[in-house]
PDB file of N, CA and C in Angstrom:
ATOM      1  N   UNK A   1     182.582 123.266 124.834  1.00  0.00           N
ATOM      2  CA  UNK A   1     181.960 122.789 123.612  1.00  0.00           C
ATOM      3  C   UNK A   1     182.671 123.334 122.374  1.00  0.00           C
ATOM      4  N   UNK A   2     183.163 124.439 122.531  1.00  0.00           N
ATOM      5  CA  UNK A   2     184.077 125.259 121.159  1.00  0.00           C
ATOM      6  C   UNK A   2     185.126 124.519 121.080  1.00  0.00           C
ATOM      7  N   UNK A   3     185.650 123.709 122.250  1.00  0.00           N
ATOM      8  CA  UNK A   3     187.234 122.909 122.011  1.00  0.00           C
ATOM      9  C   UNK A   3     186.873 121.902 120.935  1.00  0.00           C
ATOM     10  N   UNK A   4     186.449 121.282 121.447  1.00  0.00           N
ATOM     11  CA  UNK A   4     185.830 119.884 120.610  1.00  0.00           C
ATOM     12  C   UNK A   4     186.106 120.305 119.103  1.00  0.00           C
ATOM     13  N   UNK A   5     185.212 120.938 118.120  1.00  0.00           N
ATOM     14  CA  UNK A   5     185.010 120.960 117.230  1.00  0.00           C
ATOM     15  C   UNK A   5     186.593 121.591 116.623  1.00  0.00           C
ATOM     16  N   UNK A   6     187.174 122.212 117.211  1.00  0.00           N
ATOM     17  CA  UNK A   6     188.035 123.246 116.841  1.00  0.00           C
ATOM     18  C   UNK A   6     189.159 122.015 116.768  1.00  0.00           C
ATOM     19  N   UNK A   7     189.280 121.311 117.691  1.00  0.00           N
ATOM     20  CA  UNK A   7     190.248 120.008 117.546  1.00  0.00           C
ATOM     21  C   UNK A   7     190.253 119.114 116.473  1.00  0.00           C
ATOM     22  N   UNK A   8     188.900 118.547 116.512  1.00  0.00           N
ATOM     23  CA  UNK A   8     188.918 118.216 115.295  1.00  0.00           C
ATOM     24  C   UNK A   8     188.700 118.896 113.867  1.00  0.00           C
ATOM     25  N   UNK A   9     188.400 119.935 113.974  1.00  0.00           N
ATOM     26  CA  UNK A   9     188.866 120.259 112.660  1.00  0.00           C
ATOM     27  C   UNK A   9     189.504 120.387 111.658  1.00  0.00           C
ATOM     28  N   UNK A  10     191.242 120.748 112.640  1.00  0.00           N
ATOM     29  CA  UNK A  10     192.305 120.926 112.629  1.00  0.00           C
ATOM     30  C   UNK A  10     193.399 120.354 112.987  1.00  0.00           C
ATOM     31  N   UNK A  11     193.480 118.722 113.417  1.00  0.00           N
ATOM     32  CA  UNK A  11     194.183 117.982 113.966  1.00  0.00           C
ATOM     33  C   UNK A  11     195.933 118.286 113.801  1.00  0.00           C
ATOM     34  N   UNK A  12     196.597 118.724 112.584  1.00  0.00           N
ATOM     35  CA  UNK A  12     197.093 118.589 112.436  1.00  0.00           C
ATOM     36  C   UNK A  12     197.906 119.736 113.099  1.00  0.00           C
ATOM     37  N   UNK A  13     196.968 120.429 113.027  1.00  0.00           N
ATOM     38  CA  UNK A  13     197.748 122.236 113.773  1.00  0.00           C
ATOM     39  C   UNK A  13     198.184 122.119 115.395  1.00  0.00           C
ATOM     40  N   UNK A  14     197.054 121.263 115.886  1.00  0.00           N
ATOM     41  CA  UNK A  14     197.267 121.089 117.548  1.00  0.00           C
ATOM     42  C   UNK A  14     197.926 119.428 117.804  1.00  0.00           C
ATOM     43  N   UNK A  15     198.887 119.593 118.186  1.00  0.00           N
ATOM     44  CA  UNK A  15     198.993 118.102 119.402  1.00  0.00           C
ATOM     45  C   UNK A  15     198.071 117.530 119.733  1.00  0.00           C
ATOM     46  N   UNK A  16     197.831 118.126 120.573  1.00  0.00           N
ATOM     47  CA  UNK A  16     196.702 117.772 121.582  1.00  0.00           C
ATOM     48  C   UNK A  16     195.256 117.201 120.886  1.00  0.00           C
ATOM     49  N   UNK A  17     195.185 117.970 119.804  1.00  0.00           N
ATOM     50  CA  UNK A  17     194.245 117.540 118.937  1.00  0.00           C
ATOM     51  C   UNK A  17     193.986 115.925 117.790  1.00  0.00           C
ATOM     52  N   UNK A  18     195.218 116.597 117.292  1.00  0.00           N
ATOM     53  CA  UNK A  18     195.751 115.083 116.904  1.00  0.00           C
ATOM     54  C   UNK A  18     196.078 113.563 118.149  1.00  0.00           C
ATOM     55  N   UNK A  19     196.175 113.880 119.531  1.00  0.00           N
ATOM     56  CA  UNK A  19     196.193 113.028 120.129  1.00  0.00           C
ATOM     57  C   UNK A  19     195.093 112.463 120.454  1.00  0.00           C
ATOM     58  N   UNK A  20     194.123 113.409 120.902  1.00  0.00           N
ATOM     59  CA  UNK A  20     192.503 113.141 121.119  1.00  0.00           C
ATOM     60  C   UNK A  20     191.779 112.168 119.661  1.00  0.00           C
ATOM     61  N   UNK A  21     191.980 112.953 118.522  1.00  0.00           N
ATOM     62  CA  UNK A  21     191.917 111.977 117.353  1.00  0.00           C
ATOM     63  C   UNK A  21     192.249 110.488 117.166  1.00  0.00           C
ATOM     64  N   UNK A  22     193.388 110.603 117.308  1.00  0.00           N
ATOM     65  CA  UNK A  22     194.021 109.198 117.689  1.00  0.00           C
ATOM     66  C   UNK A  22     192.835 108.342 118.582  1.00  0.00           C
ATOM     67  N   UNK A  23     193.416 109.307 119.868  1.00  0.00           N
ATOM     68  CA  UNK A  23     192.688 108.361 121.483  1.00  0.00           C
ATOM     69  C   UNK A  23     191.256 107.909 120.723  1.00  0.00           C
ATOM     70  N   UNK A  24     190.410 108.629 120.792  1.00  0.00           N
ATOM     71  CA  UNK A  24     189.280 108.536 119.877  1.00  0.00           C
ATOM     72  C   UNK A  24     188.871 107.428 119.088  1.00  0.00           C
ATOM     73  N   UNK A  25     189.876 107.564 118.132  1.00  0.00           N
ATOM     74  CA  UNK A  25     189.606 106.399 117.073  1.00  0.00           C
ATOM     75  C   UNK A  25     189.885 104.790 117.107  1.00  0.00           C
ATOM     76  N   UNK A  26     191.081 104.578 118.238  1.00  0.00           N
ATOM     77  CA  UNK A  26     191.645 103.849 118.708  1.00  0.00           C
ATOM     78  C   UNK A  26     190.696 103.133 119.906  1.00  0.00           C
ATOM     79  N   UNK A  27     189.624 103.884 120.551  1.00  0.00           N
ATOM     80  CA  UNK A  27     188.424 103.514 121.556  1.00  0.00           C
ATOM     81  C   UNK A  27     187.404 102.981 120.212  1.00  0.00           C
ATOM     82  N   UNK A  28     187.099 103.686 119.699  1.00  0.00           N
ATOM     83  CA  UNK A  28     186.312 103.181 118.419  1.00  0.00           C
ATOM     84  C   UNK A  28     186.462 101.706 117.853  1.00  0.00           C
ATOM     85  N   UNK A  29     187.624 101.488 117.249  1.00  0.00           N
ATOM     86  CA  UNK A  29     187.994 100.358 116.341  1.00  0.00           C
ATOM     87  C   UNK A  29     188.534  99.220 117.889  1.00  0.00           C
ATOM     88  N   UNK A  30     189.062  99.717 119.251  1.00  0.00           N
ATOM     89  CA  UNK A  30     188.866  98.581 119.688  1.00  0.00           C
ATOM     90  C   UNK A  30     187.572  98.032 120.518  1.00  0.00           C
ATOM     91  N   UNK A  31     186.366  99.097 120.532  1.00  0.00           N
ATOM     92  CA  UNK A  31     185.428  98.599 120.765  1.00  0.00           C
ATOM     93  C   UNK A  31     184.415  97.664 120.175  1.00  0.00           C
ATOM     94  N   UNK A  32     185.079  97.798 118.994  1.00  0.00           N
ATOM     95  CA  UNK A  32     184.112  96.833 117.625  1.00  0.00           C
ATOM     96  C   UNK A  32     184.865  95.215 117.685  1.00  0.00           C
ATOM     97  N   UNK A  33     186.040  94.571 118.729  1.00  0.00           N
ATOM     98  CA  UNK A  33     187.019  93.541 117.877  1.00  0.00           C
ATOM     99  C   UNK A  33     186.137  92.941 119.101  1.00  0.00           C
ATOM    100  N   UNK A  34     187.048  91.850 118.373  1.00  0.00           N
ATOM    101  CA  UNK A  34     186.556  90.392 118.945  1.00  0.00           C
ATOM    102  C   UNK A  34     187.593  90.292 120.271  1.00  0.00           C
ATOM    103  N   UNK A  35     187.114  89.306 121.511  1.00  0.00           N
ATOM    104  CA  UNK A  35     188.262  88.929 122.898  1.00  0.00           C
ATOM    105  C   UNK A  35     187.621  87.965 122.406  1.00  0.00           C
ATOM    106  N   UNK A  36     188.579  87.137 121.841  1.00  0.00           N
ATOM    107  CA  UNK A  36     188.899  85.648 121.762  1.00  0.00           C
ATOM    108  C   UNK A  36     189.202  85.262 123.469  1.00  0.00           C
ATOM    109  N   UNK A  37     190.106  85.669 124.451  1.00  0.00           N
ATOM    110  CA  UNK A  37     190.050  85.282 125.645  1.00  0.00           C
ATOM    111  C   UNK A  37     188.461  84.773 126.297  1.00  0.00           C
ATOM    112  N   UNK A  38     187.669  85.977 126.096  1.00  0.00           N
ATOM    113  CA  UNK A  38     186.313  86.037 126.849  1.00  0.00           C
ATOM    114  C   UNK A  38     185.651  84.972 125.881  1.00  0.00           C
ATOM    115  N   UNK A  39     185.609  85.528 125.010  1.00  0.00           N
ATOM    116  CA  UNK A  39     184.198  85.005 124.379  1.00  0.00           C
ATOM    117  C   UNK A  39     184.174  83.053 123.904  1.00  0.00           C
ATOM    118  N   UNK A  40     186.348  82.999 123.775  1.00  0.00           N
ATOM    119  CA  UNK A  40     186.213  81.009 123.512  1.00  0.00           C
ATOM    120  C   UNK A  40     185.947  80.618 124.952  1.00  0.00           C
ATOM    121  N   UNK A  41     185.434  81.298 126.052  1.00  0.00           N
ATOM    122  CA  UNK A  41     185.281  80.336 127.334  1.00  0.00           C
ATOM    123  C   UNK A  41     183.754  80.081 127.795  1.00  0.00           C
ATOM    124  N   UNK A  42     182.722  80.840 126.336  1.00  0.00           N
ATOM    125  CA  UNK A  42     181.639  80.827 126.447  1.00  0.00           C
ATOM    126  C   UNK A  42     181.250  79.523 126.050  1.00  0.00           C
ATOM    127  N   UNK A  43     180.281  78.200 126.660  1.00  0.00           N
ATOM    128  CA  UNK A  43     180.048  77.395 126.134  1.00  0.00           C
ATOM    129  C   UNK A  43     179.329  77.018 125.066  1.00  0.00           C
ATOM    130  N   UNK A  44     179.257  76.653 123.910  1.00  0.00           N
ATOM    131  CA  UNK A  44     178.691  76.357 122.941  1.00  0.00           C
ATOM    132  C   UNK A  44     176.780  76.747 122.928  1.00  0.00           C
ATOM    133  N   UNK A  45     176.182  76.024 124.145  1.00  0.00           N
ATOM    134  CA  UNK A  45     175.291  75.790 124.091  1.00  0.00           C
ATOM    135  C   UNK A  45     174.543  77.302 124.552  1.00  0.00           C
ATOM    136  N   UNK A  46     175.247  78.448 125.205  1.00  0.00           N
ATOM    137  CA  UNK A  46     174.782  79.641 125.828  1.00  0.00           C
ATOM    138  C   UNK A  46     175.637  80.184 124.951  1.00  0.00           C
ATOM    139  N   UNK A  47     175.829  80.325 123.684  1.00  0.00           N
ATOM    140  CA  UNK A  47     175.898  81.248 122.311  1.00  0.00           C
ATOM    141  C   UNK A  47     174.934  81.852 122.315  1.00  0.00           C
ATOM    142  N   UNK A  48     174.272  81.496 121.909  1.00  0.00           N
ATOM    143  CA  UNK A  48     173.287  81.702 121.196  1.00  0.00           C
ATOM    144  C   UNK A  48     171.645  81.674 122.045  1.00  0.00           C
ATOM    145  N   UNK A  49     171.998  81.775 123.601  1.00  0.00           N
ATOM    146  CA  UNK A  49     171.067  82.200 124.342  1.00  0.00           C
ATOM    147  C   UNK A  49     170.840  84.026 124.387  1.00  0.00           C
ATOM    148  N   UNK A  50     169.711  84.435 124.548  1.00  0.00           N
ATOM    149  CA  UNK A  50     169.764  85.803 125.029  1.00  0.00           C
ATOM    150  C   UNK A  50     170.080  86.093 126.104  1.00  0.00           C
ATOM    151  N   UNK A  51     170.615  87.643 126.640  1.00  0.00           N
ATOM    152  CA  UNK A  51     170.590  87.936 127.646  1.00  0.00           C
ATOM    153  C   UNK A  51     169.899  87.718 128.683  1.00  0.00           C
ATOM    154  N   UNK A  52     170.618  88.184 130.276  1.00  0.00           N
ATOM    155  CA  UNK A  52     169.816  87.674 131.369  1.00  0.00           C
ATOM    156  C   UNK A  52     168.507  89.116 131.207  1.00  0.00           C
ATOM    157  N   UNK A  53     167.555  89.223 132.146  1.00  0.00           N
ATOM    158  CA  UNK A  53     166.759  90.407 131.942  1.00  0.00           C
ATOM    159  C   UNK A  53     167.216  91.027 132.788  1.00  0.00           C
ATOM    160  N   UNK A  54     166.994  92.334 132.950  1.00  0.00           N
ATOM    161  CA  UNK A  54     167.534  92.971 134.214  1.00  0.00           C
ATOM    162  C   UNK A  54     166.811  93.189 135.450  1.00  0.00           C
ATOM    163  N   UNK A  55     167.500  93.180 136.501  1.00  0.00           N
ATOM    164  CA  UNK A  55     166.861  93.327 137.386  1.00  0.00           C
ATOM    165  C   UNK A  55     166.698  94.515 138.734  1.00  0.00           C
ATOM    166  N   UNK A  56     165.840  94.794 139.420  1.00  0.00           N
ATOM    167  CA  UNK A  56     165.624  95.957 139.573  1.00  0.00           C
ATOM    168  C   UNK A  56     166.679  95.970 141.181  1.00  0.00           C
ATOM    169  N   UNK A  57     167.303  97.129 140.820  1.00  0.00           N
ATOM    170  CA  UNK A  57     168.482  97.433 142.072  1.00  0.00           C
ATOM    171  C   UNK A  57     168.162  97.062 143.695  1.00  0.00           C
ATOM    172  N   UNK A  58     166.711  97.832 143.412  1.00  0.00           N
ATOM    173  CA  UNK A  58     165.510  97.386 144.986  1.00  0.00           C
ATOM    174  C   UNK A  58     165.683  96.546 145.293  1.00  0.00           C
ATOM    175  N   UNK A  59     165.753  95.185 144.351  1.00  0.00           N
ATOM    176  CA  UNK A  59     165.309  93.860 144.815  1.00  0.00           C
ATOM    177  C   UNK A  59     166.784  92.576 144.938  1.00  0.00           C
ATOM    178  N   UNK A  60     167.644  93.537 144.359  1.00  0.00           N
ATOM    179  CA  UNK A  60     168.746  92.999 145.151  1.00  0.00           C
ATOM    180  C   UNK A  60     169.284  93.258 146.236  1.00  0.00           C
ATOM    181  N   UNK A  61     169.515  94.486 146.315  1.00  0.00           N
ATOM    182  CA  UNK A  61     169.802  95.089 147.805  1.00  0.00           C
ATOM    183  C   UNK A  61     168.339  95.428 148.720  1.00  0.00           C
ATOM    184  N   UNK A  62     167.107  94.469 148.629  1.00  0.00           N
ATOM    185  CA  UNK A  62     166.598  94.394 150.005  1.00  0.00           C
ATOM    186  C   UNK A  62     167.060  93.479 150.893  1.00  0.00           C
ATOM    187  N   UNK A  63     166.695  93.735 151.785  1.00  0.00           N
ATOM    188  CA  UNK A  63     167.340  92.969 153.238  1.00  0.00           C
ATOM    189  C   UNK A  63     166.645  91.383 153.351  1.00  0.00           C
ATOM    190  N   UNK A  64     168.177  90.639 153.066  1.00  0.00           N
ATOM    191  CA  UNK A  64     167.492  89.461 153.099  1.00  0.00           C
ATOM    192  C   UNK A  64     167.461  88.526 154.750  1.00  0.00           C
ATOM    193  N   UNK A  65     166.732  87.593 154.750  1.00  0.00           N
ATOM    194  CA  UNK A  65     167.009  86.548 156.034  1.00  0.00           C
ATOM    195  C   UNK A  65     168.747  86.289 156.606  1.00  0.00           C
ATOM    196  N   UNK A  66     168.916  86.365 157.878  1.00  0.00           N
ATOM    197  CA  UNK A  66     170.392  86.045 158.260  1.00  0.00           C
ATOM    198  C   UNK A  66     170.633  85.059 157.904  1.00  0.00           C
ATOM    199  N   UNK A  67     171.676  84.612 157.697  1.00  0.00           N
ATOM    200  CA  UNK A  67     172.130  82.812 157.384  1.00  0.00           C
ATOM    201  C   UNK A  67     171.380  81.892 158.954  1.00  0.00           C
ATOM    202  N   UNK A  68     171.699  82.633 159.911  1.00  0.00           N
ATOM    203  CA  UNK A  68     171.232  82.044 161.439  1.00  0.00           C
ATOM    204  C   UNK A  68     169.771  81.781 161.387  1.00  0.00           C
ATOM    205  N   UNK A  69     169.116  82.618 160.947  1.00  0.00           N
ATOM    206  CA  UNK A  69     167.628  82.287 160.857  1.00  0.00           C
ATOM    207  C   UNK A  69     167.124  81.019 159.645  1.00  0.00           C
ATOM    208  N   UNK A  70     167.836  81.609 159.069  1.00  0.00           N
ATOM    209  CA  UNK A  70     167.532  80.155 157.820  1.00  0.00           C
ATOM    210  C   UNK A  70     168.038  78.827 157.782  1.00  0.00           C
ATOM    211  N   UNK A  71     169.545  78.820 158.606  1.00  0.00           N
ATOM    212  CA  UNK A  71     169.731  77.775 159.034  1.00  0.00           C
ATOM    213  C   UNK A  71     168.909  76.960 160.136  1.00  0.00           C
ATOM    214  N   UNK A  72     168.110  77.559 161.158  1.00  0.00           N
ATOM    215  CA  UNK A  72     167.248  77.326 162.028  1.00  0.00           C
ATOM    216  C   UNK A  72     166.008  76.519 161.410  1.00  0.00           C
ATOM    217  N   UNK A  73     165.652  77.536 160.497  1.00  0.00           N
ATOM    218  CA  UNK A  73     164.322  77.345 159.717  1.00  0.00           C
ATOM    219  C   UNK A  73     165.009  76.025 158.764  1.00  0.00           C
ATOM    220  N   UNK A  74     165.832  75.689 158.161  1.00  0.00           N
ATOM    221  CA  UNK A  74     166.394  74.527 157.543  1.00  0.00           C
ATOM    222  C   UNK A  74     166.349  73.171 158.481  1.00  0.00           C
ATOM    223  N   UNK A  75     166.724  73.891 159.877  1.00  0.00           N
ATOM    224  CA  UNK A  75     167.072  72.586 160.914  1.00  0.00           C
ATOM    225  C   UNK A  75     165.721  71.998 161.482  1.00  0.00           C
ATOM    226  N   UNK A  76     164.994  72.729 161.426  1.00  0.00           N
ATOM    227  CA  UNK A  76     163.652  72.579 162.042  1.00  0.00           C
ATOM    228  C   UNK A  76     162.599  71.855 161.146  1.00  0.00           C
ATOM    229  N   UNK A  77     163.195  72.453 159.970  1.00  0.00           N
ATOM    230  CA  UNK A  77     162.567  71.361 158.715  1.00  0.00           C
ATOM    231  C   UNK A  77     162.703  70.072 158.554  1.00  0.00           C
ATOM    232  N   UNK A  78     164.304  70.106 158.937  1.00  0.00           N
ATOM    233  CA  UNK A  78     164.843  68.680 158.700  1.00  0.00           C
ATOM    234  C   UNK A  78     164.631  67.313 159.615  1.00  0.00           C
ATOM    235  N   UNK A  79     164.656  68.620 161.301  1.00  0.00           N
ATOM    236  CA  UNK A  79     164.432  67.473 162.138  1.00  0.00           C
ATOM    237  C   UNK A  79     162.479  66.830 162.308  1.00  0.00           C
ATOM    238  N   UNK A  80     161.679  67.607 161.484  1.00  0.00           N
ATOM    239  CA  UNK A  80     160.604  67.466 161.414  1.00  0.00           C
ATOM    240  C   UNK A  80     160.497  66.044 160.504  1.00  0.00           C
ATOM    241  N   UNK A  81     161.332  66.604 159.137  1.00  0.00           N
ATOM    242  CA  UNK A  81     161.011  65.445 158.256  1.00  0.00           C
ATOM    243  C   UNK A  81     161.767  64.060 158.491  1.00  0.00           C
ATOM    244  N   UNK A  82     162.619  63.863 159.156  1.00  0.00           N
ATOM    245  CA  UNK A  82     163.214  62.995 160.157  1.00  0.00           C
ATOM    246  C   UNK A  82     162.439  62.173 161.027  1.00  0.00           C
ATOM    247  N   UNK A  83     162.060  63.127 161.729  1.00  0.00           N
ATOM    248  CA  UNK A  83     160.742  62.479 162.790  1.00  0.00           C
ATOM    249  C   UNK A  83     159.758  61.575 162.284  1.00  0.00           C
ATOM    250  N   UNK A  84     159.189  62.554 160.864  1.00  0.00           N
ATOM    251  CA  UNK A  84     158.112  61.594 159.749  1.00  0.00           C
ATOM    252  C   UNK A  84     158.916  60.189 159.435  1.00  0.00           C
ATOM    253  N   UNK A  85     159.800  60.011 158.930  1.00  0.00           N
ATOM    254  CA  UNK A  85     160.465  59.297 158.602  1.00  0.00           C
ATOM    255  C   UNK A  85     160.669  58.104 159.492  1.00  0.00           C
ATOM    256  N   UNK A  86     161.168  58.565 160.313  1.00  0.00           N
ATOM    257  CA  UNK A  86     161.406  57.775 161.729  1.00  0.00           C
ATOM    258  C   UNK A  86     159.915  56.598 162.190  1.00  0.00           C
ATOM    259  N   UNK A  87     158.950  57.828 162.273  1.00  0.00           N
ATOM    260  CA  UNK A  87     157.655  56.879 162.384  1.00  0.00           C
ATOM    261  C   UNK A  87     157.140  56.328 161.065  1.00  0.00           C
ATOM    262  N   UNK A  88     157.471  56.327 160.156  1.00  0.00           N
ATOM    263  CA  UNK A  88     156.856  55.460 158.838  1.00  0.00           C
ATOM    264  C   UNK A  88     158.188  54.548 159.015  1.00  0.00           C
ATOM    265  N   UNK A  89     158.910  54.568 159.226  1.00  0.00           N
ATOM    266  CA  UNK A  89     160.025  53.075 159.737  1.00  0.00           C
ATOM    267  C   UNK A  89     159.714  52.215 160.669  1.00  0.00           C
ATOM    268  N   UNK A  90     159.148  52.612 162.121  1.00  0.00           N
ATOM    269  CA  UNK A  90     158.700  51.959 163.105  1.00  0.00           C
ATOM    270  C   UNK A  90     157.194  51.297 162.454  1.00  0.00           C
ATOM    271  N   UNK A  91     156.305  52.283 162.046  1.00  0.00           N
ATOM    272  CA  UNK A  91     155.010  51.366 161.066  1.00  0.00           C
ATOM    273  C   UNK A  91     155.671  49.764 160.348  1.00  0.00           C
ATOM    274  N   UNK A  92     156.455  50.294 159.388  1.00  0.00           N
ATOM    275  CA  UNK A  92     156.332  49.524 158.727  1.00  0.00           C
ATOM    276  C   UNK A  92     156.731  47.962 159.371  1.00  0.00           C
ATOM    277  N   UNK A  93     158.130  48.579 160.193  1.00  0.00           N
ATOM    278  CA  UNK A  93     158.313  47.583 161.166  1.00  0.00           C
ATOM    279  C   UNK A  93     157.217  46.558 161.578  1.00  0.00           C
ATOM    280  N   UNK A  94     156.635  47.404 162.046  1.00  0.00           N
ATOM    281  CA  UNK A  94     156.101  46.685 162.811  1.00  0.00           C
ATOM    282  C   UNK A  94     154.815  45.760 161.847  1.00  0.00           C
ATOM    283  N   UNK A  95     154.588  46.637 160.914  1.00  0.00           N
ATOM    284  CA  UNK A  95     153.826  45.513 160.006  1.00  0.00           C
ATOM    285  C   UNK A  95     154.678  44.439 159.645  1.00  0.00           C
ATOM    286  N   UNK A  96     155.602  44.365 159.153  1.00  0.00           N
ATOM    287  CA  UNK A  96     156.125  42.708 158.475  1.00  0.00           C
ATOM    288  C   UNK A  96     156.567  41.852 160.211  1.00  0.00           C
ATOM    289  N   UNK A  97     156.436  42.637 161.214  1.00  0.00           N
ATOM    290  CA  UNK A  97     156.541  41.626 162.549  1.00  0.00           C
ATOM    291  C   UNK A  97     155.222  40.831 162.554  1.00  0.00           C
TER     292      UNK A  97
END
């Protein structure tokens, strides 16, 4: 904690001091500029949206469903609503016969 102050006090006496100064000021003034790279690939319309909210670490890294199980649970859905389908086709069929 005695370095610190003693560096800057005196920049000119130490190197090292005057380099830290520099480093320092140079983190400063480029933390304030603009990235034209980043910021022209933002679209117009999410300018001027707020941030996302944050979210809690827990609830991303809990353990989610395998892809295998959900694909199952997807297939089982599908061939269900298929089936429905299937018999409201044969109905109708058979009404305009």
């Amino acid at each position: 904690m005695r370095l610190l102050p003693r560096l800057f006090a005196a920049p000119a006496q130490s190197p090292l001091g005057s380099a830290i100064l520099i480093l320092c000021l140079s983190l400063i003034t480029s933390a304030c500029t603009r990235v034209p790279q980043i910021e022209d690939q933002i679209d117009s319309d999410l300018r001027g949206q707020p941030y996302p909210d944050f979210v809690p670490l827990d609830a991303v890294l809990a353990p989610h469903a395998l892809p295998q199980k959900q694909n199952a649970e997807i297939k089982t859905d599908l061939d269900k609503a298929a089936a429905r389908l299937r018999r409201r086709a044969a109905a109708l069929r058979q009404r305009t016969l």
